[in-house]
N, C-alpha and C. Protein backbone atom coordinates (compact mmCIF):
# COMPACT_ATOMS: atom_id res chain seq x y z
N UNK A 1 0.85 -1.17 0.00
CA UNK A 1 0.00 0.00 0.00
C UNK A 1 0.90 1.24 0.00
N UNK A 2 1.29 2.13 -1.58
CA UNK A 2 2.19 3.02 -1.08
C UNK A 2 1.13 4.18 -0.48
N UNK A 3 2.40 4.93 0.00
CA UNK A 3 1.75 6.33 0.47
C UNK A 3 2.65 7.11 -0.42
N UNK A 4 2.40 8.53 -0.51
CA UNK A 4 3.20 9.30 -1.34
C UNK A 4 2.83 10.84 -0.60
N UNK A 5 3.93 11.37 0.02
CA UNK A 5 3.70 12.46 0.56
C UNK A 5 4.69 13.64 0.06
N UNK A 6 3.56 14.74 -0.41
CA UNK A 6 4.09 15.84 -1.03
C UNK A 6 3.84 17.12 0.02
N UNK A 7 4.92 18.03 0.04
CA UNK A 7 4.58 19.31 0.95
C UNK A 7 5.15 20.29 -0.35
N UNK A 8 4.30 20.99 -0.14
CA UNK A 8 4.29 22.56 -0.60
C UNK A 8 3.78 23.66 -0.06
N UNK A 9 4.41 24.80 -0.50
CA UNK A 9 4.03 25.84 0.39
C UNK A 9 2.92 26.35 -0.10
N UNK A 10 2.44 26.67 1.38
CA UNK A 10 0.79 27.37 0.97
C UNK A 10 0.68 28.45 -0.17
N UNK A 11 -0.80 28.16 -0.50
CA UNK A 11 -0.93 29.38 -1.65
C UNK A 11 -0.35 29.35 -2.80
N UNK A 12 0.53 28.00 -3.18
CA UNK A 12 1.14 28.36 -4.56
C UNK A 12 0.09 27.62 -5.59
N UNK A 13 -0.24 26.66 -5.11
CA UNK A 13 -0.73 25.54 -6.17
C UNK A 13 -2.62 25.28 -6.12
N UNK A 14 -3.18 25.73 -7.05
CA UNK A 14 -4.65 25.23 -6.77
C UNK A 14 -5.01 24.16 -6.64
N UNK A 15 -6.59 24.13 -6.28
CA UNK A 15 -7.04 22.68 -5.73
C UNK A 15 -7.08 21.80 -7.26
N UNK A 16 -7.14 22.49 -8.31
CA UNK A 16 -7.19 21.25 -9.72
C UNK A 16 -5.40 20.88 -10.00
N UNK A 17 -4.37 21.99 -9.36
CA UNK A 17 -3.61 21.62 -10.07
C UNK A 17 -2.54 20.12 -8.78
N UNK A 18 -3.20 20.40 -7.43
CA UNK A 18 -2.95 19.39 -6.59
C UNK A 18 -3.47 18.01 -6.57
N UNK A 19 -5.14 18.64 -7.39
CA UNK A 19 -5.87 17.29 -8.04
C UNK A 19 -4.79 16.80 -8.83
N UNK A 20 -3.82 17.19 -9.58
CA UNK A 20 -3.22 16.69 -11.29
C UNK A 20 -2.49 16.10 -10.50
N UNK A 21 -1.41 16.80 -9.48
CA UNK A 21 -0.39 15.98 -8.60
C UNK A 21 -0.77 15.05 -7.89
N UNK A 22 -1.81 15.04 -7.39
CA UNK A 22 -2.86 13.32 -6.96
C UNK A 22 -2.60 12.52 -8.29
N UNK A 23 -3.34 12.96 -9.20
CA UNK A 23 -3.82 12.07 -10.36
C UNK A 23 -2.37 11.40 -11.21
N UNK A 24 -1.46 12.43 -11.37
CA UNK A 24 -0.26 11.75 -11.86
C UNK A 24 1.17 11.00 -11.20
N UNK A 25 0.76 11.13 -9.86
CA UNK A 25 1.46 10.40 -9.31
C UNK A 25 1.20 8.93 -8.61
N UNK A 26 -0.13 8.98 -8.79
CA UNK A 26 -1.11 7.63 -8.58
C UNK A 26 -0.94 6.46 -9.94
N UNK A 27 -0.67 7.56 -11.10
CA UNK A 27 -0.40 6.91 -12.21
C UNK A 27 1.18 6.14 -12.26
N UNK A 28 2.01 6.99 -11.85
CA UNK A 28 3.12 6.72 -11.73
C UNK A 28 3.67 5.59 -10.96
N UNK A 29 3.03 5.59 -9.93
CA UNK A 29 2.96 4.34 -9.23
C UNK A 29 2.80 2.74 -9.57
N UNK A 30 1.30 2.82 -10.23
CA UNK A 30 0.36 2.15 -10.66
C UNK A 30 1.19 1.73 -12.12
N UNK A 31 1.77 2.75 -12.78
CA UNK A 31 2.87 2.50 -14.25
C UNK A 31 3.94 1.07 -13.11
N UNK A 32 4.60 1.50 -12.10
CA UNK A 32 5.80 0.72 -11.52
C UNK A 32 5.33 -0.70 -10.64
N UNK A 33 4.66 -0.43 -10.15
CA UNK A 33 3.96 -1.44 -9.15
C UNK A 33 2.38 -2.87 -9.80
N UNK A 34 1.78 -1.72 -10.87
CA UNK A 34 0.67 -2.30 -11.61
C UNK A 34 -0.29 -2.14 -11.13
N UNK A 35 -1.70 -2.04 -12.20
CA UNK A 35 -3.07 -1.65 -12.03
C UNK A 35 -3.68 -2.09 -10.49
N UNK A 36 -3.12 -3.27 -10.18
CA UNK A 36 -3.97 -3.77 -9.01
C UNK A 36 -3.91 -2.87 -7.15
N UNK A 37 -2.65 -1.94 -7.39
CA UNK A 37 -2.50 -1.30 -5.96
C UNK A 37 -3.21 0.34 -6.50
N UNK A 38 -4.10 0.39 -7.40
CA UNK A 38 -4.62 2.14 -7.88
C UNK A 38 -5.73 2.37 -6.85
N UNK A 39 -6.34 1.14 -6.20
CA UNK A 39 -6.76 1.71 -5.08
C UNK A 39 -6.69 1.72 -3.45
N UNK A 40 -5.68 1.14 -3.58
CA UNK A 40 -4.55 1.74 -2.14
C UNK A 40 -3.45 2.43 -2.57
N UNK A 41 -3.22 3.02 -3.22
CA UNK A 41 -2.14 4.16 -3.69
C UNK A 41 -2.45 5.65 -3.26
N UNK A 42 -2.43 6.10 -1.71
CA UNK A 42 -2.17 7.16 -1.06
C UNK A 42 -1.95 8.24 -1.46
N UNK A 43 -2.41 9.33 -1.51
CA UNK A 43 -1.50 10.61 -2.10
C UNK A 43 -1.65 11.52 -0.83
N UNK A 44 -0.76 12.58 -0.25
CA UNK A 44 -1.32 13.32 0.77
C UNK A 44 -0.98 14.85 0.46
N UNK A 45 -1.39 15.76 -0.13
CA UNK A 45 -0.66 17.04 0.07
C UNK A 45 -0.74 17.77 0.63
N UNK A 46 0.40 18.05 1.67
CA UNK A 46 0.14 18.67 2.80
C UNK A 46 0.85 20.40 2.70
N UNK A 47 0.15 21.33 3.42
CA UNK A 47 0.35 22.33 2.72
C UNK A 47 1.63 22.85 3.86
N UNK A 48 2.68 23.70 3.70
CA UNK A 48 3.61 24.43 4.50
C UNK A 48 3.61 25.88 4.52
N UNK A 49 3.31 26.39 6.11
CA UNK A 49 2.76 27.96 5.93
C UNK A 49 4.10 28.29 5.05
N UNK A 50 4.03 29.39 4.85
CA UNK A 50 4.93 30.16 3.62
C UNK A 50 5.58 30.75 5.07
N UNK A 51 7.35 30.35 4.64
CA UNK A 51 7.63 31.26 5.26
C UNK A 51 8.49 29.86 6.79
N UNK A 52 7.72 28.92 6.60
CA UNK A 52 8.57 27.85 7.18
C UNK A 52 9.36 26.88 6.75
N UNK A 53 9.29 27.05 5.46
CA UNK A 53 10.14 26.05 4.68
C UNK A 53 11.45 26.61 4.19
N UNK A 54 12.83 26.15 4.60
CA UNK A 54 13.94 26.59 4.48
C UNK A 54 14.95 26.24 3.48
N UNK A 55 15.19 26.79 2.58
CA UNK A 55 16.58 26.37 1.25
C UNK A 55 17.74 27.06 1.57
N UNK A 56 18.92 26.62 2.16
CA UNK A 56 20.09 26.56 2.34
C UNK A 56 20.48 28.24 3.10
N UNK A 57 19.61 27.48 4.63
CA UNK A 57 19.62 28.43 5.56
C UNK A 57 18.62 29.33 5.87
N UNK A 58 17.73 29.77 4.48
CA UNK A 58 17.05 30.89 4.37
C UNK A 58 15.38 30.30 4.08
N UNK A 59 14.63 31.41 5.05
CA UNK A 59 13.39 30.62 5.09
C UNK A 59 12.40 30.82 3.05
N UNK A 60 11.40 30.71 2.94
CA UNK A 60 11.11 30.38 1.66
C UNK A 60 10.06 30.57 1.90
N UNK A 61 9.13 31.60 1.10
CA UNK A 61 7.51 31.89 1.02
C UNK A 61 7.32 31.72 -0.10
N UNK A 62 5.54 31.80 -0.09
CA UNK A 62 4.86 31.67 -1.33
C UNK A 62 5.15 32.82 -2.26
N UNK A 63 5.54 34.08 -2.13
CA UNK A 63 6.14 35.08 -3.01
C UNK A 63 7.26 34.28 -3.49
N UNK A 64 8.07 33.74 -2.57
CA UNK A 64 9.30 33.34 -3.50
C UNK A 64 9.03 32.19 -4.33
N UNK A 65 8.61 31.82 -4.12
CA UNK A 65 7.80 30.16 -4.92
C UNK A 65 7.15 30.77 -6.43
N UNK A 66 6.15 31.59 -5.93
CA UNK A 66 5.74 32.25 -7.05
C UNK A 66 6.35 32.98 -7.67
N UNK A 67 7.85 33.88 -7.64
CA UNK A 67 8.93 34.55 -8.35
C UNK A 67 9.40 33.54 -9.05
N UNK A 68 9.51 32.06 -8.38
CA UNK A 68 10.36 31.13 -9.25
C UNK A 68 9.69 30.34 -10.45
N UNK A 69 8.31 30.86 -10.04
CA UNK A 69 7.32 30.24 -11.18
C UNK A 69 6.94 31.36 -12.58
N UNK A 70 7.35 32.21 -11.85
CA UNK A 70 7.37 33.56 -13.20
C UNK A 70 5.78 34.55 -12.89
N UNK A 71 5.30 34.07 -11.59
CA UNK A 71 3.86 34.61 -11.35
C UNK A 71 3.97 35.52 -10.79
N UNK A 72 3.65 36.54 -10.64
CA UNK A 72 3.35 37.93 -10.06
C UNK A 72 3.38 37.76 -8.64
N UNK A 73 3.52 38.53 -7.75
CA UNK A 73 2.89 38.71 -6.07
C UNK A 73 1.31 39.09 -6.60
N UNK A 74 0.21 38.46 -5.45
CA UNK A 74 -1.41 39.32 -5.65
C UNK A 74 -0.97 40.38 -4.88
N UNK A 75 -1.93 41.13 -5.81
CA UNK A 75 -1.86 42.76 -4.99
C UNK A 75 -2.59 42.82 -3.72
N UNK A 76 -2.09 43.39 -2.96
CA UNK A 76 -2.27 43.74 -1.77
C UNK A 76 -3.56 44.83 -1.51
N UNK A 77 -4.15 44.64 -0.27
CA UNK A 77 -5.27 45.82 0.11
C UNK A 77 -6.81 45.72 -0.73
């Protein structure tokens, strides 16, 4: 029965595009292991406030996530 646990930081990713990361990594599985474990094949995505997740020393928000994705900051106010 795998499990498959993904963290990302809050606010970057919508609920269809976390659906896709469910959906294609269930596949991926199911490609290595075979059709018969697609319904015990786990997915969990768990979200990380922005701002607690750290890359080499330095903490990491959803602005920076979203700079690295080429997306704007939402405007404020």
């Amino acid at each position: 029965m795998p499990l498959i646990n993904v963290k990302v930081i809050e606010d970057v990713f919508s609920d269809e595009q976390k659906a896709e990361v469910i959906a294609r990594l269930t596949d991926a599985m199911v490609a290595i292991e075979g059709e018969a474990l697609r319904p015990v094949t786990w997915v969990v995505v768990q979200e990380v406030r922005s701002g607690e997740w750290g890359i080499g020393g330095k903490p990491l928000g959803t602005a920076d996530v979203r700079a690295l994705q080429g997306q704007p900051a939402p405007a404020v106010g």
